[in-house]
Protein backbone atom coordinates (compact mmCIF):
# COMPACT_ATOMS: atom_id res chain seq x y z
CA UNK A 1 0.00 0.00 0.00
CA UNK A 2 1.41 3.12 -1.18
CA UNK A 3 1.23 6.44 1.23
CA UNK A 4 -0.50 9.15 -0.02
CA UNK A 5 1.24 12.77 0.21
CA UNK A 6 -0.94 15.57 2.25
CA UNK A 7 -1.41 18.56 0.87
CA UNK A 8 -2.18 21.19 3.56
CA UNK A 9 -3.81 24.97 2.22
CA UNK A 10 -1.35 28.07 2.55
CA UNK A 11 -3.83 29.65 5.52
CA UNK A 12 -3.51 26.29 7.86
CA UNK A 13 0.25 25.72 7.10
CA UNK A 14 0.58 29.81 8.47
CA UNK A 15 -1.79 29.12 11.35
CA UNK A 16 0.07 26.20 12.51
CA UNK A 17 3.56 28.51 12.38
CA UNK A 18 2.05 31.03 14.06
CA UNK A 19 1.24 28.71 17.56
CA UNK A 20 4.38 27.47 17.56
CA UNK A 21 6.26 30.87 16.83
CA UNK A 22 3.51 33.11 19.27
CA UNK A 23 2.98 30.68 21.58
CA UNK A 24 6.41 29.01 22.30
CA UNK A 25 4.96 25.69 22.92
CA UNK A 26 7.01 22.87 21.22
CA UNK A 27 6.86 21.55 17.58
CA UNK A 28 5.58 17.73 18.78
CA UNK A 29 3.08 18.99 20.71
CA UNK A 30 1.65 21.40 18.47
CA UNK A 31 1.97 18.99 15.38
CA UNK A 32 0.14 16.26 18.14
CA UNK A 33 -2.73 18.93 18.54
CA UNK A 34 -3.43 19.71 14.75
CA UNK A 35 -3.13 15.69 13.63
CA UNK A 36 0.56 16.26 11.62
CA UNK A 37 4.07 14.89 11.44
CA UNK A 38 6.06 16.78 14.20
CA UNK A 39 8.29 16.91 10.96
CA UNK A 40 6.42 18.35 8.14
CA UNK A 41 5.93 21.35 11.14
CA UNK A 42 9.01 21.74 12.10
CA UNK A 43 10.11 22.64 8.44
CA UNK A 44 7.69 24.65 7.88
CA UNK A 45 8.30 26.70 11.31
CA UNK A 46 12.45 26.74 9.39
CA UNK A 47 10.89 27.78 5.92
CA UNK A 48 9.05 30.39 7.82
CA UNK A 49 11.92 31.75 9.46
CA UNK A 50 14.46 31.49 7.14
CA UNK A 51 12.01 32.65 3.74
CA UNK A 52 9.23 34.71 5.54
CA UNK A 53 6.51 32.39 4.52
CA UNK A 54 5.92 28.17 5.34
CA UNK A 55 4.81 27.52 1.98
CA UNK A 56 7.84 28.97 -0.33
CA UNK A 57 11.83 27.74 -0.50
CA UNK A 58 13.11 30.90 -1.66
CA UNK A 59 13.31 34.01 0.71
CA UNK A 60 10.61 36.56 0.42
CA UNK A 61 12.91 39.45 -0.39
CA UNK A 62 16.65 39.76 -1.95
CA UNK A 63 19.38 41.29 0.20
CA UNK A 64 19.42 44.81 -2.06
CA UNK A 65 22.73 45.32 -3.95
CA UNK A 66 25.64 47.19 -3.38
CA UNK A 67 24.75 47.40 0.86
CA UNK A 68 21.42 50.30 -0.21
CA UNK A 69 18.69 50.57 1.56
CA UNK A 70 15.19 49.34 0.29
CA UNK A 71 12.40 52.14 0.03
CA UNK A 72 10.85 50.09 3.20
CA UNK A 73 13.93 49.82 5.20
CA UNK A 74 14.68 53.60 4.65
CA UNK A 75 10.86 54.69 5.82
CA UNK A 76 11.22 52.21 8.72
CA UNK A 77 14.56 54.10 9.26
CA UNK A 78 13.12 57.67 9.07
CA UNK A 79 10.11 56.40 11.35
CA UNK A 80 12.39 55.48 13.65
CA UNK A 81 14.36 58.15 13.88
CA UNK A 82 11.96 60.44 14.08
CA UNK A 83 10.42 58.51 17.04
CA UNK A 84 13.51 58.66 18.54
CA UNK A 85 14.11 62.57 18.32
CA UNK A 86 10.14 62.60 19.80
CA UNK A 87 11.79 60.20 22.93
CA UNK A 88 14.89 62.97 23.48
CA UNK A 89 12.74 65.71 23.51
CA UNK A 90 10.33 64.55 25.84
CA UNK A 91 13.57 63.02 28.17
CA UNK A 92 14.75 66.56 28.15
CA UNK A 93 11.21 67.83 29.22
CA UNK A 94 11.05 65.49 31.66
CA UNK A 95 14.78 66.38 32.86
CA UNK A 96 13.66 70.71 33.16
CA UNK A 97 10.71 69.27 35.10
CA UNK A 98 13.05 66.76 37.86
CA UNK A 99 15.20 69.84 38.14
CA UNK A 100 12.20 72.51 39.16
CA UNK A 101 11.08 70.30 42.10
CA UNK A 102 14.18 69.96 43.07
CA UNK A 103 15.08 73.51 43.51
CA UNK A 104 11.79 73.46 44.82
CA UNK A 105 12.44 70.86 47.55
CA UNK A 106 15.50 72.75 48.51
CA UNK A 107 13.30 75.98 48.94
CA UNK A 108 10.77 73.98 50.98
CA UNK A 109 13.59 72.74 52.87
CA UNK A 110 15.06 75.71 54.17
């Protein structure tokens, strides 16, 4: 008798990544709970990590050329700078306000 080869749909092979990468719990017991070969998950859960999706073998996006930046890295870049310049200004806010009840205290104090 000859074994058949499962086919799973995109959306369940994704779903099943997604408990074992959210969740932590471990690839038998996951692949237990959904009726699959701890195997077949566990390379998907690799594909996943290594390609950015369970069903495909190559990776989702090519390493750009020449070291540039990708028009989504660099707006991820300016987002996060720009969050970051929001951060030191409110730090330095923050600072101007520690100082004021401090001369305060020492006011109080005396």
């Amino acid at each position: 008798m000859a074994s058949r080869k499962l086919i799973y749909v995109v959306e369940f092979r994704e779903g099943a990544v997604r408990i074992v990468t959210e969740t932590g719990k471990p690839v038998p017991e996951v692949a237990e709970d959904l009726g699959i070969h701890p195997g077949t998950l566990h390379s998907w859960v690799w594909r996943a990590r290594r390609n950015g999706s369970p069903s495909s073998d190559r990776p989702v996006a090519e390493p750009s050329p020449g070291g540039r930046l990708r028009e989504s890295e660099r707006s991820e870049l300016e987002r996060l700078r720009a969050e970051a310049r929001e951060k030191d200004k409110r730090i330095r806010e923050l600072e101007m306000e520690r100082d004021v009840c401090k001369r305060f205290v020492a006011l109080w104090v005396k």
